[in-house]
Structures are given as structure tokens and as C-alpha cells.
PDB file of N, CA and C in Angstrom:
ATOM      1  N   UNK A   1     157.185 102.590  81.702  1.00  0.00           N
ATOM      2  CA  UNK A   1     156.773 101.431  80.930  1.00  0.00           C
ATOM      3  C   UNK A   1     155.477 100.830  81.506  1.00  0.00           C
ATOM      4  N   UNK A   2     155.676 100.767  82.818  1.00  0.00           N
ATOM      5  CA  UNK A   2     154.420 100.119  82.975  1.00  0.00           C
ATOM      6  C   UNK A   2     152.981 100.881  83.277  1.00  0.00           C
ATOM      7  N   UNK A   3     153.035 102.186  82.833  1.00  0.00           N
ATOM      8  CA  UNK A   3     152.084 102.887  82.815  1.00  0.00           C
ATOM      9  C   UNK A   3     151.214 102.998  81.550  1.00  0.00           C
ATOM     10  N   UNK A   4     152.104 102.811  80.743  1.00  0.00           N
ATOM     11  CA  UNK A   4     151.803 102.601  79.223  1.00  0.00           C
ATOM     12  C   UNK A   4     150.695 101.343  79.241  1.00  0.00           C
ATOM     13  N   UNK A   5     151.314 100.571  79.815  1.00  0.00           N
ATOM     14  CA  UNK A   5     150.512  99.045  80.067  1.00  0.00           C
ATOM     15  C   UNK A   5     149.291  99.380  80.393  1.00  0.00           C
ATOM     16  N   UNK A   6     149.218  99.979  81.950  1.00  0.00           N
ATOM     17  CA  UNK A   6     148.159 100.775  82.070  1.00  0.00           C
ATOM     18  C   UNK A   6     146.896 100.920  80.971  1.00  0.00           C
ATOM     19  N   UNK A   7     147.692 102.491  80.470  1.00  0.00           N
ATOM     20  CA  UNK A   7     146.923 102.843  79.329  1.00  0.00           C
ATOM     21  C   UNK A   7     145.726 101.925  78.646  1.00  0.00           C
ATOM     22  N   UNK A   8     147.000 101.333  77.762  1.00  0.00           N
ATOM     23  CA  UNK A   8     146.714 100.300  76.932  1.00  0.00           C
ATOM     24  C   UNK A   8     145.603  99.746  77.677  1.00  0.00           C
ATOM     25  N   UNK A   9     145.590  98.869  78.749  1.00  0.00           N
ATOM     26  CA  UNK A   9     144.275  97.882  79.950  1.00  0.00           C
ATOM     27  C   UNK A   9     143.501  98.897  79.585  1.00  0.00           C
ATOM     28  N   UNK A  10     143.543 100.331  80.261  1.00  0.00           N
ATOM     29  CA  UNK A  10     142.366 101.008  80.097  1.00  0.00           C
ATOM     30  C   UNK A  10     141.369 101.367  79.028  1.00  0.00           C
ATOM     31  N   UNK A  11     142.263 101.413  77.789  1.00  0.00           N
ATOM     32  CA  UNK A  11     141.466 101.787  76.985  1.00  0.00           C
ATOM     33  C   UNK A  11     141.083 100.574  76.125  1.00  0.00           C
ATOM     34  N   UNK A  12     141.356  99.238  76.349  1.00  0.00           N
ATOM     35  CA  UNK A  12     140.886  98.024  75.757  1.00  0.00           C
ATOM     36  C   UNK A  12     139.744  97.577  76.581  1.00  0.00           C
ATOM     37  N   UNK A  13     139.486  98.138  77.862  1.00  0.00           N
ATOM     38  CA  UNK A  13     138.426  97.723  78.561  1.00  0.00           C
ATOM     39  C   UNK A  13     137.281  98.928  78.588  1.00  0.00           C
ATOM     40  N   UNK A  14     137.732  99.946  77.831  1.00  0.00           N
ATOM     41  CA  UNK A  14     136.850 101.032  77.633  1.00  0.00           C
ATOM     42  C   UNK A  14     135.965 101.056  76.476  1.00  0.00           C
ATOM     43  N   UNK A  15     137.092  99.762  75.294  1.00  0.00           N
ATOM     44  CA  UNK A  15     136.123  99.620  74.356  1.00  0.00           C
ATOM     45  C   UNK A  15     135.308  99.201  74.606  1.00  0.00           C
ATOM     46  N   UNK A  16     135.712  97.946  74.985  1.00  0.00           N
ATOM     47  CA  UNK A  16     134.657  96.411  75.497  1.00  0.00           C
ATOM     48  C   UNK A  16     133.253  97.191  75.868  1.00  0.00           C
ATOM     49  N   UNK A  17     133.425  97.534  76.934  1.00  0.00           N
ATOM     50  CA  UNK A  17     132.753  98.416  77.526  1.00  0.00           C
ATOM     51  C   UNK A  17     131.708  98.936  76.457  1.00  0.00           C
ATOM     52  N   UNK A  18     132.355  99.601  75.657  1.00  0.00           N
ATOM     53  CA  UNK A  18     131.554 100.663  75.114  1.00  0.00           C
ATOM     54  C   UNK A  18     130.413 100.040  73.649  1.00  0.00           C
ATOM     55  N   UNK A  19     131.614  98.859  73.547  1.00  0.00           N
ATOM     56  CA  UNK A  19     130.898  97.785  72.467  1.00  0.00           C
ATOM     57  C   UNK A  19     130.067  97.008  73.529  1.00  0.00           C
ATOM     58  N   UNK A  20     130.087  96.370  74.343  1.00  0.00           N
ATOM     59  CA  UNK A  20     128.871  96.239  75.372  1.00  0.00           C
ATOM     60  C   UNK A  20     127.493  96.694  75.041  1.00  0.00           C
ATOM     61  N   UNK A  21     127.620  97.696  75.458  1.00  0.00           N
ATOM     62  CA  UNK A  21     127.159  99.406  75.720  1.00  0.00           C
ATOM     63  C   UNK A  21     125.977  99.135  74.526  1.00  0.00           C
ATOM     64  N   UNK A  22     126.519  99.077  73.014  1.00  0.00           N
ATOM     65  CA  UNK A  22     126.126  99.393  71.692  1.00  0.00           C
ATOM     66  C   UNK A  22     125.703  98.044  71.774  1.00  0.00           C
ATOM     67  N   UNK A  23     125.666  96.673  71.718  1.00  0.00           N
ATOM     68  CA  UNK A  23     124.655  95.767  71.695  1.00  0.00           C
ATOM     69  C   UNK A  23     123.637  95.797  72.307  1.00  0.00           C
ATOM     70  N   UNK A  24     124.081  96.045  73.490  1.00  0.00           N
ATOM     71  CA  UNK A  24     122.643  96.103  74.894  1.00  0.00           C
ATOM     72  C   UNK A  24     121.564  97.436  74.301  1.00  0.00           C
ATOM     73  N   UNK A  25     121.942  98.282  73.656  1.00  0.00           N
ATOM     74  CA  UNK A  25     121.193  99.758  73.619  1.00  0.00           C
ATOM     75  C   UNK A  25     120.507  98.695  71.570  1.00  0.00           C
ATOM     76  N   UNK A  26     121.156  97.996  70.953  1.00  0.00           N
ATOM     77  CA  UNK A  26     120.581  97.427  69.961  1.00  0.00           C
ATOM     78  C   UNK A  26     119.435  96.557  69.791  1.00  0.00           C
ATOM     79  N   UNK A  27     119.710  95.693  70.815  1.00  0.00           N
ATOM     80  CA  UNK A  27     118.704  93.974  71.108  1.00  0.00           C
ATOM     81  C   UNK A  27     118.253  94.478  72.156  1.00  0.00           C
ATOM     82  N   UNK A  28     117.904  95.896  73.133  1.00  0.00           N
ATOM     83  CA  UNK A  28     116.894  96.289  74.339  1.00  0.00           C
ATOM     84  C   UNK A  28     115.998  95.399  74.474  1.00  0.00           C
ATOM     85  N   UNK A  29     115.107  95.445  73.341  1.00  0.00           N
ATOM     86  CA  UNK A  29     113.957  95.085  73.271  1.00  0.00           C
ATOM     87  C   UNK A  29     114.304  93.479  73.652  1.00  0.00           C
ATOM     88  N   UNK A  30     114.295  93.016  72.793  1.00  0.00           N
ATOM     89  CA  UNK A  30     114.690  91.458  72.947  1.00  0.00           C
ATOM     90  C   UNK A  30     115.344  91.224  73.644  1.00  0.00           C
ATOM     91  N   UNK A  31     115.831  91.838  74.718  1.00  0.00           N
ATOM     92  CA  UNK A  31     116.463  91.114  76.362  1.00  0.00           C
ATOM     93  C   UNK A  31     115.750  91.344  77.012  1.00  0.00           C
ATOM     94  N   UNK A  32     115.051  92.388  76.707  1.00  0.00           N
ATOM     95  CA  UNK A  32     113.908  92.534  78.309  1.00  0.00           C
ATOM     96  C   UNK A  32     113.275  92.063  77.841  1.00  0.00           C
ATOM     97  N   UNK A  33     112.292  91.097  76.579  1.00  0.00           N
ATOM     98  CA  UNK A  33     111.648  90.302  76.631  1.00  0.00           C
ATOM     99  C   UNK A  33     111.817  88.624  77.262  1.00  0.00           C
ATOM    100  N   UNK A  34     113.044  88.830  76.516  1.00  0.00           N
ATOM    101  CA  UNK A  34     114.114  87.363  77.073  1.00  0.00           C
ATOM    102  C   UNK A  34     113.689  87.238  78.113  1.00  0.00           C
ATOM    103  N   UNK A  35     114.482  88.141  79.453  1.00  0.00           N
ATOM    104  CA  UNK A  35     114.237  88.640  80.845  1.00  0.00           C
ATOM    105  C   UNK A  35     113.189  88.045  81.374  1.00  0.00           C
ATOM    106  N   UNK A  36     112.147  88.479  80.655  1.00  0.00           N
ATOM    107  CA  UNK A  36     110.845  88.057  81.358  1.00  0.00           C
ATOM    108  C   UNK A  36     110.137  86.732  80.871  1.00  0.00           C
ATOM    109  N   UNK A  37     110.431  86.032  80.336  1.00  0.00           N
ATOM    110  CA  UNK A  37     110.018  84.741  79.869  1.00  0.00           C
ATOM    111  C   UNK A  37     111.161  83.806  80.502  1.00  0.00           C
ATOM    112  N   UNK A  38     112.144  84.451  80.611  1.00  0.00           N
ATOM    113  CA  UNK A  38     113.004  83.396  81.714  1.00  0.00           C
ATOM    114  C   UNK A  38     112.369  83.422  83.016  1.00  0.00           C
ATOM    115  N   UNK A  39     111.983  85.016  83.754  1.00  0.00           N
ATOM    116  CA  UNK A  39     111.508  84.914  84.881  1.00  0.00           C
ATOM    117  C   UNK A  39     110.641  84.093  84.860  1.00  0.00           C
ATOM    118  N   UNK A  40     109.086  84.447  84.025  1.00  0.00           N
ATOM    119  CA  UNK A  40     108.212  83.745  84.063  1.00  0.00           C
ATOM    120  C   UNK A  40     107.863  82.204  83.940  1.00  0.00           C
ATOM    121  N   UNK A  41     109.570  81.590  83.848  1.00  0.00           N
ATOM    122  CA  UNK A  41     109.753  79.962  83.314  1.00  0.00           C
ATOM    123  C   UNK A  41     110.145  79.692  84.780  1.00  0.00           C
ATOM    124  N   UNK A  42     111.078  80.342  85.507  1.00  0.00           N
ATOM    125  CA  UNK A  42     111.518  80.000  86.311  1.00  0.00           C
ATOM    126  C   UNK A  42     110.230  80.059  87.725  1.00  0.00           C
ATOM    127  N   UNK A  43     109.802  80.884  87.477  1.00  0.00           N
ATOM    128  CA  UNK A  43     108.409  80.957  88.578  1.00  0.00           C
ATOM    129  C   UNK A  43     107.613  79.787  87.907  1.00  0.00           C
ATOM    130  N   UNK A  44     106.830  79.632  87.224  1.00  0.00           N
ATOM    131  CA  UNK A  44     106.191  78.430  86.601  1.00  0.00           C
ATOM    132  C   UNK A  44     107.009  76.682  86.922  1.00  0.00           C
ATOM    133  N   UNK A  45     108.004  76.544  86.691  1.00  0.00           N
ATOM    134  CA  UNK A  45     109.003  75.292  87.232  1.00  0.00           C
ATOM    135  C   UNK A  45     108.579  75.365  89.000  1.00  0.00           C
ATOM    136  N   UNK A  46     108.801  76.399  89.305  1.00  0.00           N
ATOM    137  CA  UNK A  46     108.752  76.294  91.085  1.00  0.00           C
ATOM    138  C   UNK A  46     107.533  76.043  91.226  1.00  0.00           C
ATOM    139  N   UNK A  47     106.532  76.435  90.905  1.00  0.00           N
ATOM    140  CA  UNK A  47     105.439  76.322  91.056  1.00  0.00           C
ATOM    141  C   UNK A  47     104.797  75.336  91.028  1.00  0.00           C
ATOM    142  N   UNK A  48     105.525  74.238  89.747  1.00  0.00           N
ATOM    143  CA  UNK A  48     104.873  73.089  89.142  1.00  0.00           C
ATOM    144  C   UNK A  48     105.441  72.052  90.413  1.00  0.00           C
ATOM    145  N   UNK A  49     106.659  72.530  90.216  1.00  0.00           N
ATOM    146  CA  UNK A  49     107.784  71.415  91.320  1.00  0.00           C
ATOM    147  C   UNK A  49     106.934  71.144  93.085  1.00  0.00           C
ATOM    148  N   UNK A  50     106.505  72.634  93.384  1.00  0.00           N
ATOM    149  CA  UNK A  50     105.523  72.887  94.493  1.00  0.00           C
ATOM    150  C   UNK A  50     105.820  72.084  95.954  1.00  0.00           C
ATOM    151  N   UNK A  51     106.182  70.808  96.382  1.00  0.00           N
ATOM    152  CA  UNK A  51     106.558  69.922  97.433  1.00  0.00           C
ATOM    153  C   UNK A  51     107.827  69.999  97.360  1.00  0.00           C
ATOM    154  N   UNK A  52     107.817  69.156  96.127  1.00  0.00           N
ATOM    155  CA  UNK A  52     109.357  68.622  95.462  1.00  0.00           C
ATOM    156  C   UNK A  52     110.616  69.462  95.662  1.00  0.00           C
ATOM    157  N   UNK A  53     110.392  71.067  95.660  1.00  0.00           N
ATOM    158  CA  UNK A  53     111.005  71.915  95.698  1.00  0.00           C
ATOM    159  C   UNK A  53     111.566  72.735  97.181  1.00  0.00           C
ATOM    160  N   UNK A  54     110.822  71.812  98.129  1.00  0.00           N
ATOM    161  CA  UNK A  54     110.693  72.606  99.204  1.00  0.00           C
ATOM    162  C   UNK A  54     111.977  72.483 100.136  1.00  0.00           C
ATOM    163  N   UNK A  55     112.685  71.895 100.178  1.00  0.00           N
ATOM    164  CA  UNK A  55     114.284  71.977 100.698  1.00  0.00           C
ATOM    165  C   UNK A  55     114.899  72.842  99.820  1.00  0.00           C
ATOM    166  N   UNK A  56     114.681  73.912  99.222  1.00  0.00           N
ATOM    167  CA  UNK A  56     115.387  75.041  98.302  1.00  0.00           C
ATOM    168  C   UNK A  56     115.319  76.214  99.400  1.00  0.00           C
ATOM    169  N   UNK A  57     116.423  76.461 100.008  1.00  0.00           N
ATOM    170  CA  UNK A  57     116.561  77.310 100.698  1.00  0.00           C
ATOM    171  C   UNK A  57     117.777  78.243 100.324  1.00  0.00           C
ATOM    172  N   UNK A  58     117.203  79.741 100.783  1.00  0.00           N
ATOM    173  CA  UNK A  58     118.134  81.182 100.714  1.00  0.00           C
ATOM    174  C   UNK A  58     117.722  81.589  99.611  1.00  0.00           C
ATOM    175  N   UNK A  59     118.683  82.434  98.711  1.00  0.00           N
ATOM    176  CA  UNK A  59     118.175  83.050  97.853  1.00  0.00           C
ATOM    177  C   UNK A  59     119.304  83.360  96.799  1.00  0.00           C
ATOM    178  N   UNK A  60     118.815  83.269  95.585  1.00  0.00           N
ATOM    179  CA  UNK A  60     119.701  83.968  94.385  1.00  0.00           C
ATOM    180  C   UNK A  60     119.678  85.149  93.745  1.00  0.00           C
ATOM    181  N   UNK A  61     120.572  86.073  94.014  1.00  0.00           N
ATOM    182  CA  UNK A  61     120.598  87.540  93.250  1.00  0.00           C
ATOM    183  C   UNK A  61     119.571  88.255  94.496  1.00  0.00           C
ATOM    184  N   UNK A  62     119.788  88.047  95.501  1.00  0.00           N
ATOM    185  CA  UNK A  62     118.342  88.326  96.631  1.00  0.00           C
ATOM    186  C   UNK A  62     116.576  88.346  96.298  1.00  0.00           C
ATOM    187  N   UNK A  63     116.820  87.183  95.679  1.00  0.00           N
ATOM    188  CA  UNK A  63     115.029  86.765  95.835  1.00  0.00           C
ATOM    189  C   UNK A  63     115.325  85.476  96.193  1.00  0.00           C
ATOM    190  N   UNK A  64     114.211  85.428  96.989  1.00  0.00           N
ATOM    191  CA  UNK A  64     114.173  84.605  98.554  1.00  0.00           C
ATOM    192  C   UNK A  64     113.458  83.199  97.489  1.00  0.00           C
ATOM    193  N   UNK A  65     113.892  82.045  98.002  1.00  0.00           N
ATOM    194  CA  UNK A  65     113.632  80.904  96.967  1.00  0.00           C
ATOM    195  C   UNK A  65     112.873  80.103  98.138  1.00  0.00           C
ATOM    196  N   UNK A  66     111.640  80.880  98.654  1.00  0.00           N
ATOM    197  CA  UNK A  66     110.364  80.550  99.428  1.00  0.00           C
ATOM    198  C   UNK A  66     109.817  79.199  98.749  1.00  0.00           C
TER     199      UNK A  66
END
């Protein structure tokens, strides 16, 4: 019985997965544009912030928040 369960987990997270999969390979384009206009917002804010910002220490996702 509880292998069945199993199963079942596996192959409901295989869809997900796979429907994932099929949006990300649809809107490519338009996330890696996204992507980079977030980066480029988020560098621009630090930049502007410049003093203000300077007790921001360590880092998120490992980029160093210099």
C-alpha cells in the first residue's frame, strides 16, 4: 500500500515537473529578459542608495553585496 503512495508522489511530481519544464522552454525569452532588467534594477538601486547602503553586508545567492 504504501508503495502505491509512492508511485502516485512520483508521478504527480513528474508532471509538475514536466509542466514546469513546458512553460520555462515557452516564455524563455521573456524570463531572461525579465532576469536582466531585474538585475539591472537591482544594481542601479545600490548604486543610487551608494552611502546609504553601506551596512549591507554578505551576500545573496553568492554575490557579494559590496
Amino acid at each position: 500500500m504504501m508503495m502505491q503512495d509512492n508511485k502516485k508522489r512520483n508521478s504527480y511530481w513528474r508532471q509538475v515537473m514536466s509542466d514546469i519544464a513546458v512553460v520555462i522552454r515557452k516564455y524563455r525569452n521573456i524570463l531572461t529578459i525579465l532576469l536582466a532588467l531585474v538585475g539591472i534594477g537591482i544594481m542601479a538601486y545600490y548604486d543610487y542608495c551608494d552611502t546609504t547602503c553601506s551596512y549591507l553586508k554578505g551576500d545573496i545567492l553568492g554575490i557579494d553585496l559590496k
